[in-house]
C-alpha atoms as a PDB file:
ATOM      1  CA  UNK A   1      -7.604  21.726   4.209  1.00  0.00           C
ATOM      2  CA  UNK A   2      -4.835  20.913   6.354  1.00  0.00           C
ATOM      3  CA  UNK A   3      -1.517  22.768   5.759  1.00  0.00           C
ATOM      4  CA  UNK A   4       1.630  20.797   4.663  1.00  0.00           C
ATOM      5  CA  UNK A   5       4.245  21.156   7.081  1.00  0.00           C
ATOM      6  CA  UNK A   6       7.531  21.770   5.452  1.00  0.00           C
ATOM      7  CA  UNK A   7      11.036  21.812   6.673  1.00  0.00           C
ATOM      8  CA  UNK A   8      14.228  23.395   4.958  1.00  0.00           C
ATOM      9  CA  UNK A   9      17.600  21.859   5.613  1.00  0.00           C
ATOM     10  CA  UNK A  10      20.427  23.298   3.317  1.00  0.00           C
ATOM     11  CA  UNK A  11      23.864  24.455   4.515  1.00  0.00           C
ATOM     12  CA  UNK A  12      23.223  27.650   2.702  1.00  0.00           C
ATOM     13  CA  UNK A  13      21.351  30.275   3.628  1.00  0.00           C
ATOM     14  CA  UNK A  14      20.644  31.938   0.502  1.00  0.00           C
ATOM     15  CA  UNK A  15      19.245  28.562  -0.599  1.00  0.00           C
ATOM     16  CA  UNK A  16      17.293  28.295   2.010  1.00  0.00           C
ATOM     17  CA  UNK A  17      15.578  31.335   1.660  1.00  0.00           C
ATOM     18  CA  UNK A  18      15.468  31.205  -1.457  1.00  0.00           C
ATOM     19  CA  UNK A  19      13.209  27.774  -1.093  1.00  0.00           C
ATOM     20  CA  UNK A  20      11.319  29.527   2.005  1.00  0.00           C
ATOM     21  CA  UNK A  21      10.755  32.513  -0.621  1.00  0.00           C
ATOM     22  CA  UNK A  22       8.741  30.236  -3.295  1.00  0.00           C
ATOM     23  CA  UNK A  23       6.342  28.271  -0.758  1.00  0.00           C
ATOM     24  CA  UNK A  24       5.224  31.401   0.689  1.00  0.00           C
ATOM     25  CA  UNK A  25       3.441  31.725  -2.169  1.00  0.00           C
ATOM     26  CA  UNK A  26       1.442  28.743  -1.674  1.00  0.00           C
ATOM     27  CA  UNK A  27      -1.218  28.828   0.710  1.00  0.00           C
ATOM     28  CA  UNK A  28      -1.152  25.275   1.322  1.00  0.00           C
ATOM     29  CA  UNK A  29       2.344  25.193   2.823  1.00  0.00           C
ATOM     30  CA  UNK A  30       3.425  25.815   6.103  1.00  0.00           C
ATOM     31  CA  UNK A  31       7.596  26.281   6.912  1.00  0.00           C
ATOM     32  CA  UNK A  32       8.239  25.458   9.611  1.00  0.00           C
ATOM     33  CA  UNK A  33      11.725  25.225  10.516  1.00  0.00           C
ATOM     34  CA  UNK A  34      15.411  25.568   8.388  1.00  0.00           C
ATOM     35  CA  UNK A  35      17.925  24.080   9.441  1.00  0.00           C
ATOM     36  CA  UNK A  36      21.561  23.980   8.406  1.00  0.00           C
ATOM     37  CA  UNK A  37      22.947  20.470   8.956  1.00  0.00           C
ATOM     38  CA  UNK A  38      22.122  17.195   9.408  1.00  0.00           C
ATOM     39  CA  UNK A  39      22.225  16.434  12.451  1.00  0.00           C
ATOM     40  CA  UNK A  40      19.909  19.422  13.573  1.00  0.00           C
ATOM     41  CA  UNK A  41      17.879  18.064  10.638  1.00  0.00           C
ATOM     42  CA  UNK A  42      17.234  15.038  12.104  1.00  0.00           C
ATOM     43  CA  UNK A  43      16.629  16.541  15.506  1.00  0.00           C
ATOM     44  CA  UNK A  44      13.958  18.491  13.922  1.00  0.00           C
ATOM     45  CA  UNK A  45      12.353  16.186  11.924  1.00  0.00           C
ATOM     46  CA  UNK A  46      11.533  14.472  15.158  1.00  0.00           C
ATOM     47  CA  UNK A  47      10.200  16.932  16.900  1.00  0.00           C
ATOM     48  CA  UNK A  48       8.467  19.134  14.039  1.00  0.00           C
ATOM     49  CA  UNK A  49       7.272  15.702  12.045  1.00  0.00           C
ATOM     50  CA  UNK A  50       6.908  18.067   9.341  1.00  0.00           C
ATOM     51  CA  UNK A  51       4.745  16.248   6.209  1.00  0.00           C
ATOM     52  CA  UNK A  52       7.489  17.519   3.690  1.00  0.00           C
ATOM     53  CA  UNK A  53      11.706  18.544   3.719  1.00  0.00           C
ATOM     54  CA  UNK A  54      13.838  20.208   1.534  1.00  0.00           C
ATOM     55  CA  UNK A  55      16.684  18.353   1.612  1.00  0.00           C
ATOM     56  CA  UNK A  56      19.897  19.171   0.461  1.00  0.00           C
ATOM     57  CA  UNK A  57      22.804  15.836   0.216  1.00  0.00           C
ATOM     58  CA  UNK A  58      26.329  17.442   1.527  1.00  0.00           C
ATOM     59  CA  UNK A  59      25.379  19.249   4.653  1.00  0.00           C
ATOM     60  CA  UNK A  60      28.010  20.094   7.330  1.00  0.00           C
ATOM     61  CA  UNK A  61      27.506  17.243  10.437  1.00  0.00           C
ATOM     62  CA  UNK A  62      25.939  14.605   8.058  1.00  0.00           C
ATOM     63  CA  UNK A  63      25.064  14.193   4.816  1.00  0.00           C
ATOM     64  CA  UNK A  64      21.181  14.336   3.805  1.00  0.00           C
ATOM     65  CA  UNK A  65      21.510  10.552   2.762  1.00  0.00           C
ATOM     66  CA  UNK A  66      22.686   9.955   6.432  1.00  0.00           C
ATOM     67  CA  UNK A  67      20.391  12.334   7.913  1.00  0.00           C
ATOM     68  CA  UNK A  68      17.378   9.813   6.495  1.00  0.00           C
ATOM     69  CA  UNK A  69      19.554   6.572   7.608  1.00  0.00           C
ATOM     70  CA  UNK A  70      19.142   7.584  11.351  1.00  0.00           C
ATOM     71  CA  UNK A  71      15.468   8.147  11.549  1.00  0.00           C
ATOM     72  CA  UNK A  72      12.882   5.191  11.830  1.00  0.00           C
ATOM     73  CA  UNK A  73      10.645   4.572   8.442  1.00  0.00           C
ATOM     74  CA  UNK A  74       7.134   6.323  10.241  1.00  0.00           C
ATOM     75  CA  UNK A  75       9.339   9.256  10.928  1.00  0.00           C
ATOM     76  CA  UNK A  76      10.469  10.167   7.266  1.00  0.00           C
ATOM     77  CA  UNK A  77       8.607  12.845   5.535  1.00  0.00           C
ATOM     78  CA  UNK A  78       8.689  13.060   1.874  1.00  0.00           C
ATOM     79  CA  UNK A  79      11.643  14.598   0.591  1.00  0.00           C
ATOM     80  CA  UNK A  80      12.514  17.025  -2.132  1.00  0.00           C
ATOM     81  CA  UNK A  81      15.961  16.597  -2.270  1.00  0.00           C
ATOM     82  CA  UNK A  82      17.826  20.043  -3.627  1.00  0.00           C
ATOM     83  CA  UNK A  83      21.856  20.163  -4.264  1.00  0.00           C
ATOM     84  CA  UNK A  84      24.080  21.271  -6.597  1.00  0.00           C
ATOM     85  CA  UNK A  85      25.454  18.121  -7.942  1.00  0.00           C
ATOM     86  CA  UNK A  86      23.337  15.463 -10.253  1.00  0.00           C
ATOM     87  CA  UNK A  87      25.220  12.173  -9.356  1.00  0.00           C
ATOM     88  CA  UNK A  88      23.559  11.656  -6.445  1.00  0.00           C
ATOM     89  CA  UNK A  89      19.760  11.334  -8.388  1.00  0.00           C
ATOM     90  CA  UNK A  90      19.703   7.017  -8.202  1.00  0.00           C
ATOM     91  CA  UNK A  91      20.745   6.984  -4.797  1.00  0.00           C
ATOM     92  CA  UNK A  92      18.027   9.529  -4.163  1.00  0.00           C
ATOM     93  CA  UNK A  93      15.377   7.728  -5.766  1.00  0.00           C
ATOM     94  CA  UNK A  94      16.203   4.688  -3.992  1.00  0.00           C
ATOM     95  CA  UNK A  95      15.875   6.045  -1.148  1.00  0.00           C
ATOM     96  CA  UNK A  96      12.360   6.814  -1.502  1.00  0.00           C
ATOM     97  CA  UNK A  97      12.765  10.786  -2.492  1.00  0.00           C
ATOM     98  CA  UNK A  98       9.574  12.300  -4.213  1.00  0.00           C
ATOM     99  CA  UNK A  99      12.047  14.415  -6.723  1.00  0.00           C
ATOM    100  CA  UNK A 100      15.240  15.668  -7.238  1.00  0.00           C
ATOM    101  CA  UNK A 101      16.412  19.256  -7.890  1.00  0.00           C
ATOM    102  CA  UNK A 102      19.478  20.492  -9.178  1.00  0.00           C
ATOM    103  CA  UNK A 103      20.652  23.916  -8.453  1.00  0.00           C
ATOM    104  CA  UNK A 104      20.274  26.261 -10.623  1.00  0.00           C
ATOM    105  CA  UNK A 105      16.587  25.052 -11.238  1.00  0.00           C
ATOM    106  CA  UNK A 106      13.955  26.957 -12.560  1.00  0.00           C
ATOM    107  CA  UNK A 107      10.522  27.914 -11.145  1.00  0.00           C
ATOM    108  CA  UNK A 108       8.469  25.290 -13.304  1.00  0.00           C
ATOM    109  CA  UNK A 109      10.627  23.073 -12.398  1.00  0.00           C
ATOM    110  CA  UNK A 110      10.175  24.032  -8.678  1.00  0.00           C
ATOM    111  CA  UNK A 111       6.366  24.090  -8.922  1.00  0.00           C
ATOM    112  CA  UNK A 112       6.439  20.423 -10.471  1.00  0.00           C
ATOM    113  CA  UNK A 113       8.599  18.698  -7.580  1.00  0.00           C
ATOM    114  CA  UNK A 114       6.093  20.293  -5.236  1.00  0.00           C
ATOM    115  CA  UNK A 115       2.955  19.463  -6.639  1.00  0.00           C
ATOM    116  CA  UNK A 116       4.446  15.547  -7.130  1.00  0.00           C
ATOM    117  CA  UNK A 117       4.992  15.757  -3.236  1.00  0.00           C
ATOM    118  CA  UNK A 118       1.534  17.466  -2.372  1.00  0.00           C
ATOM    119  CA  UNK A 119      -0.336  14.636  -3.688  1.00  0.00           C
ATOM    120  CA  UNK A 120       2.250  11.939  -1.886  1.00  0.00           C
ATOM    121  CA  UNK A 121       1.812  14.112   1.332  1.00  0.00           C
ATOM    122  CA  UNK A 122      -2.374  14.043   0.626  1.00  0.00           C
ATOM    123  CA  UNK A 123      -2.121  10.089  -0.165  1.00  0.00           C
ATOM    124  CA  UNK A 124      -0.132   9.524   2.364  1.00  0.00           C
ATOM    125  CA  UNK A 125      -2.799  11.351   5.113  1.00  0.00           C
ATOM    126  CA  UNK A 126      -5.684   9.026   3.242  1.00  0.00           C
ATOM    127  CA  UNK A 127      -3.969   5.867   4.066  1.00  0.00           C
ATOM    128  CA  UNK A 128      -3.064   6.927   7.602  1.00  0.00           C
ATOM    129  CA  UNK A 129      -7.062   7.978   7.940  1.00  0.00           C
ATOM    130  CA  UNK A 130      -7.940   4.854   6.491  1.00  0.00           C
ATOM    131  CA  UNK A 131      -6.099   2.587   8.952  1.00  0.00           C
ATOM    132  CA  UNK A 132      -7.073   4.426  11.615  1.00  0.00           C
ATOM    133  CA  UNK A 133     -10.789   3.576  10.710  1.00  0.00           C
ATOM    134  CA  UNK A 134      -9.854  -0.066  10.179  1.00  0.00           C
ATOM    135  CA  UNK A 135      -8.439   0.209  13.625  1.00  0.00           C
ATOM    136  CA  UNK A 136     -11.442   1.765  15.370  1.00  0.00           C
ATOM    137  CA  UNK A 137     -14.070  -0.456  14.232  1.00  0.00           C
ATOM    138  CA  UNK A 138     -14.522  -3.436  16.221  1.00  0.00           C
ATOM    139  CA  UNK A 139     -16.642  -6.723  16.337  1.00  0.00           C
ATOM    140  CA  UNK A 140     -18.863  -7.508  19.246  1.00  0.00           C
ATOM    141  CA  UNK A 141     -19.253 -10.461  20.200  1.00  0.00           C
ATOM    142  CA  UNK A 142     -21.622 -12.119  23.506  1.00  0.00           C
ATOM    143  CA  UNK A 143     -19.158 -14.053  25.522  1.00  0.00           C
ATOM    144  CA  UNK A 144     -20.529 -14.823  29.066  1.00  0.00           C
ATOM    145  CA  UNK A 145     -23.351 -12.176  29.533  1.00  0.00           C
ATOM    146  CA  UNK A 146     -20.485  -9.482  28.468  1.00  0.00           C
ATOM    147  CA  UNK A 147     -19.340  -8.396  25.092  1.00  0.00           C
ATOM    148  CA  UNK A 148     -16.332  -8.617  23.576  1.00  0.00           C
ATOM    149  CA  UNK A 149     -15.007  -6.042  21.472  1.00  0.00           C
ATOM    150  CA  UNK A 150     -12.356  -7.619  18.872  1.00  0.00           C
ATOM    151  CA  UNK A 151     -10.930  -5.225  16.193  1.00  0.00           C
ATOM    152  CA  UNK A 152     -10.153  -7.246  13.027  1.00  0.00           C
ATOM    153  CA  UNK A 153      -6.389  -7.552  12.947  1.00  0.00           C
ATOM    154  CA  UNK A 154      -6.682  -9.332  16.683  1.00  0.00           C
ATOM    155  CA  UNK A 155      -8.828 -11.764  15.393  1.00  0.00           C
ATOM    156  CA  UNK A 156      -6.990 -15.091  14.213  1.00  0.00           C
ATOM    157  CA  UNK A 157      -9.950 -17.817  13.315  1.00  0.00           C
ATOM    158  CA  UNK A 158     -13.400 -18.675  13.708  1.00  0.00           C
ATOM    159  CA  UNK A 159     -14.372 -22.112  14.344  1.00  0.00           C
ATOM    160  CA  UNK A 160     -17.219 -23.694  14.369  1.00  0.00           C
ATOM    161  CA  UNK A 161     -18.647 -26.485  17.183  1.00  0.00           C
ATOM    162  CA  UNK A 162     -22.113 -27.092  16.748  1.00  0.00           C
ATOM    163  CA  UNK A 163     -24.013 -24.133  17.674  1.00  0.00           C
ATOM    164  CA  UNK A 164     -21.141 -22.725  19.539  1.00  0.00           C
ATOM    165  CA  UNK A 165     -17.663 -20.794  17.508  1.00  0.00           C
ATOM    166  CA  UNK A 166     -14.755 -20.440  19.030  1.00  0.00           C
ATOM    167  CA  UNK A 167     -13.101 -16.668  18.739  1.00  0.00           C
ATOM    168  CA  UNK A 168      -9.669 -17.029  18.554  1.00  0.00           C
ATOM    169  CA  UNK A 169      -8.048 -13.512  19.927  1.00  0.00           C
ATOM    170  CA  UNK A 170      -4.262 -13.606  20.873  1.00  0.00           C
ATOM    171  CA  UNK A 171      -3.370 -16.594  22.967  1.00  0.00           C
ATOM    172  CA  UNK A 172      -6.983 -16.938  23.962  1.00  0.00           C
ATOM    173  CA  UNK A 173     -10.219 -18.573  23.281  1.00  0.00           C
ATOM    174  CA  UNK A 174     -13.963 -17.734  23.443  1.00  0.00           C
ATOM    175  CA  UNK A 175     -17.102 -19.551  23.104  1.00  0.00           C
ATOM    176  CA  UNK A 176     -19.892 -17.814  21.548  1.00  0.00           C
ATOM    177  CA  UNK A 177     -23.489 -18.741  20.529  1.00  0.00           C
ATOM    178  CA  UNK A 178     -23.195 -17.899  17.144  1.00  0.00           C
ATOM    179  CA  UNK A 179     -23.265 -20.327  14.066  1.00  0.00           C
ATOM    180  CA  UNK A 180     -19.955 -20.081  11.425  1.00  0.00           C
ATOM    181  CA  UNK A 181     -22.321 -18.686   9.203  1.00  0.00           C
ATOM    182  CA  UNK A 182     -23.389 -15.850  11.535  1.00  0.00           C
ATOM    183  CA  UNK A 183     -19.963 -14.697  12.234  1.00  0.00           C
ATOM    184  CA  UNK A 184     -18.484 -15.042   8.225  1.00  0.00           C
ATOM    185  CA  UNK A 185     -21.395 -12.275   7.474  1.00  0.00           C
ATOM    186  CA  UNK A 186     -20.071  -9.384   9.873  1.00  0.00           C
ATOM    187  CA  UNK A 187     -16.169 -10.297   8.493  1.00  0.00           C
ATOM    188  CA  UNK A 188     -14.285  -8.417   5.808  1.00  0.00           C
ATOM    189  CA  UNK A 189     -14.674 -11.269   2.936  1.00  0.00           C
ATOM    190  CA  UNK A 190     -11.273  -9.403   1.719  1.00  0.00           C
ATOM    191  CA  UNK A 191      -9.453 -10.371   4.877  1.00  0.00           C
ATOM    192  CA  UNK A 192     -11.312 -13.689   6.382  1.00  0.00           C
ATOM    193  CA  UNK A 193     -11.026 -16.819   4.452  1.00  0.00           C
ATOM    194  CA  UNK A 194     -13.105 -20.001   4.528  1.00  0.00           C
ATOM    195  CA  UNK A 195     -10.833 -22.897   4.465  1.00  0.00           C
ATOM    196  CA  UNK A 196     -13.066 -25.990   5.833  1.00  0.00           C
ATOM    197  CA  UNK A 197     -16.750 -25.972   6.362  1.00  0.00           C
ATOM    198  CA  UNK A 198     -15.606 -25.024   9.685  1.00  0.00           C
ATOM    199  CA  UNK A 199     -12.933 -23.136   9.813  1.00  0.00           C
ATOM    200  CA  UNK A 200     -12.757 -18.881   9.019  1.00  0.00           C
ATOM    201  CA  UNK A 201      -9.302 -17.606   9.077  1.00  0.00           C
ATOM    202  CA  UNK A 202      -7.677 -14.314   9.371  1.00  0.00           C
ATOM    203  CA  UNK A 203      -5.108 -13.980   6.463  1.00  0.00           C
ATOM    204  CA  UNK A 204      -2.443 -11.826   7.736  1.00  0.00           C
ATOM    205  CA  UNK A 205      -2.165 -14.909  10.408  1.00  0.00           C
ATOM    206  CA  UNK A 206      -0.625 -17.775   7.977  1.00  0.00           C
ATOM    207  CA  UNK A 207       2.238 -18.748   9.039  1.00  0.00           C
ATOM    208  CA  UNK A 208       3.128 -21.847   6.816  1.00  0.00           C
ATOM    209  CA  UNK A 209       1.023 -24.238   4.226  1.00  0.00           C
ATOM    210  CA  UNK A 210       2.130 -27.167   3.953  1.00  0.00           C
ATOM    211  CA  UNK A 211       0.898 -30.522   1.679  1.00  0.00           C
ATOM    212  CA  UNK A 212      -0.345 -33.460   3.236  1.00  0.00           C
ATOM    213  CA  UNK A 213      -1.521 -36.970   1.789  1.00  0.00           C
ATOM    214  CA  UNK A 214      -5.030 -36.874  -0.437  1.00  0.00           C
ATOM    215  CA  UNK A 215      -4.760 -33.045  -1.603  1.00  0.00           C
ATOM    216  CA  UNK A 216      -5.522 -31.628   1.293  1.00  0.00           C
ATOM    217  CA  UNK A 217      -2.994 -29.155   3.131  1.00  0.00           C
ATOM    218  CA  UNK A 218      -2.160 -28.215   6.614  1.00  0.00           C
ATOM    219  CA  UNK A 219      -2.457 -24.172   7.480  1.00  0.00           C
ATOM    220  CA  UNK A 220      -0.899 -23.148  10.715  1.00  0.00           C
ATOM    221  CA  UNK A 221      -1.643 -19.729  12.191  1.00  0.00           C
ATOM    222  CA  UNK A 222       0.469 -17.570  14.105  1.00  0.00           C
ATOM    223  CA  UNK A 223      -1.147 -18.765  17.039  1.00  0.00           C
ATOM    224  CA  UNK A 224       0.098 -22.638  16.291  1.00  0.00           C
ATOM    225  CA  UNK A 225      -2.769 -23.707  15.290  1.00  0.00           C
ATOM    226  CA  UNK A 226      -2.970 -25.962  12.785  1.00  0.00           C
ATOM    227  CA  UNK A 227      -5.979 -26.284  10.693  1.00  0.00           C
ATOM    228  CA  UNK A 228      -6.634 -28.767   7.554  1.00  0.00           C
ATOM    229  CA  UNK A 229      -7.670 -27.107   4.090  1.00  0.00           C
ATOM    230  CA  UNK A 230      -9.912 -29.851   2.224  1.00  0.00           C
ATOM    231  CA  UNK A 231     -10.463 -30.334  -1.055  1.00  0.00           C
ATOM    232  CA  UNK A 232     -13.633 -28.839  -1.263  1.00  0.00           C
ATOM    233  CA  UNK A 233     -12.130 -25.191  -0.193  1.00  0.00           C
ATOM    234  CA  UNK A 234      -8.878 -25.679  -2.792  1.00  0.00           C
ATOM    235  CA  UNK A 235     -10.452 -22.244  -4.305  1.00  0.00           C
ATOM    236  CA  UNK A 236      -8.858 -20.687  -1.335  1.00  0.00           C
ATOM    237  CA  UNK A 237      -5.058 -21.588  -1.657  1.00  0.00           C
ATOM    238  CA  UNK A 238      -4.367 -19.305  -4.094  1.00  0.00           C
ATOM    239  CA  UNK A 239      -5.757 -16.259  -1.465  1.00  0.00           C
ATOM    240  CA  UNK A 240      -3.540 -17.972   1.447  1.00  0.00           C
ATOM    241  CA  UNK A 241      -0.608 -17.836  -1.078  1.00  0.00           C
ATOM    242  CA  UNK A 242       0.256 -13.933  -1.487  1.00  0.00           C
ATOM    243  CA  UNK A 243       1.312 -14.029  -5.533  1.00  0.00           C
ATOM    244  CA  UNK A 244       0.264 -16.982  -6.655  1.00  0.00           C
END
């Protein structure tokens, strides 16, 4: 099992140790780095993207709080945040901390904060190994006597035209001898949507629905296309319309 990666920032360094002293214990943490102000805490974030950090909130060259407001959202680990004072606990929380420790805390209380961030740190490496499976697997599809290989997210809509779709990927267009029917089998039913007996669309790429005359609306993509839902495909609306 991979070993979390944990960095200490505190101003002290009694407290640091202190905190270095109790994961030692723990064979599933690694330290590695301390650091004793915010600044260098942000410096080494970056270049040790460590999976977890001790944080503490008044630090010498930058508070904790403003430590966290300089790096990018994929660059924050989870965060333990450790200090002596307790009025800083909602602005913690709000800013995403796994837990909050206040100095003088005990060893259960310790043990809890870092189990609560293990299992963020472990969800957080499922979700990253899921996407990166999402990414990887790709559609083929026979365009000119080559294949095309189209991972999901690139893919906008399907339509159909006769025994012919049209793959639309980006700005661009293929034809490929496949029926509608064909194509909506190898497609994440989660993600694709039928919206017309000829139309399959991708639904992270709706732009805008918008109402026209008889019932039916008008569903443009991020592509511009625009592309009539009929009646006979209302059942779809609500999936094109993210809580609703």
């Amino acid at each position: 099992m991979k070993r979390i990666r944990t960095l200490i920032a505190d101003d002290e360094p009694l407290a640091r140790e202190g905190i270095a002293t109790m994961l030692r214990t723990d064979p599933e943490v690694e330290v590695v780095g301390q650091c004793a102000d915010g600044q260098s805490t942000v410096e080494a974030i970056r270049q040790l993207r460590p999976d977890l950090v001790y944080l503490d909130v008044q630090m010498p060259r930058g508070s904790g709080f403003e430590a966290l407001r300089q790096l990018q959202p994929a660059e924050i680990p989870e965060v333990i945040f450790v200090t002596a004072y307790d009025q800083y606990a909602v602005q913690a929380f709000e800013s995403g901390a796994t837990d909050y420790l206040v100095k003088p805390f005990r060893d259960q209380r310790f043990q809890e904060a870092l189990r609560r961030a293990k299992r963020r740190v472990r969800n957080r490496d499922e979700e990253a190994n899921s996407a990166a499976t999402e990414r990887r697997a790709r559609i083929a599809f026979k365009v000119a006597g080559e294949y095309l290989l189209v991972t999901p997210p690139e893919l906008i809509a399907v339509e159909a035209r006769g025994d012919f779709v049209l793959i639309q990927v980006g700005a661009k267009v293929h034809r490929v001898r496949e029926t509608l029917q064909e194509v909506e089998r190898r497609l994440d039913a989660k993600q694709f949507v039928r919206i017309h007996r000829s139309y399959i669309v991708n639904l992270d790429h709706v732009s805008r629905i918008a109402p026209t005359l008889y019932g039916d609306y008008t569903v443009v993509l991020s592509n511009g296309a625009k592309v009539r839902l009929s009646r006979s495909y209302r059942s779809a609306l609500g999936r094109l319309l993210p809580g609703h």
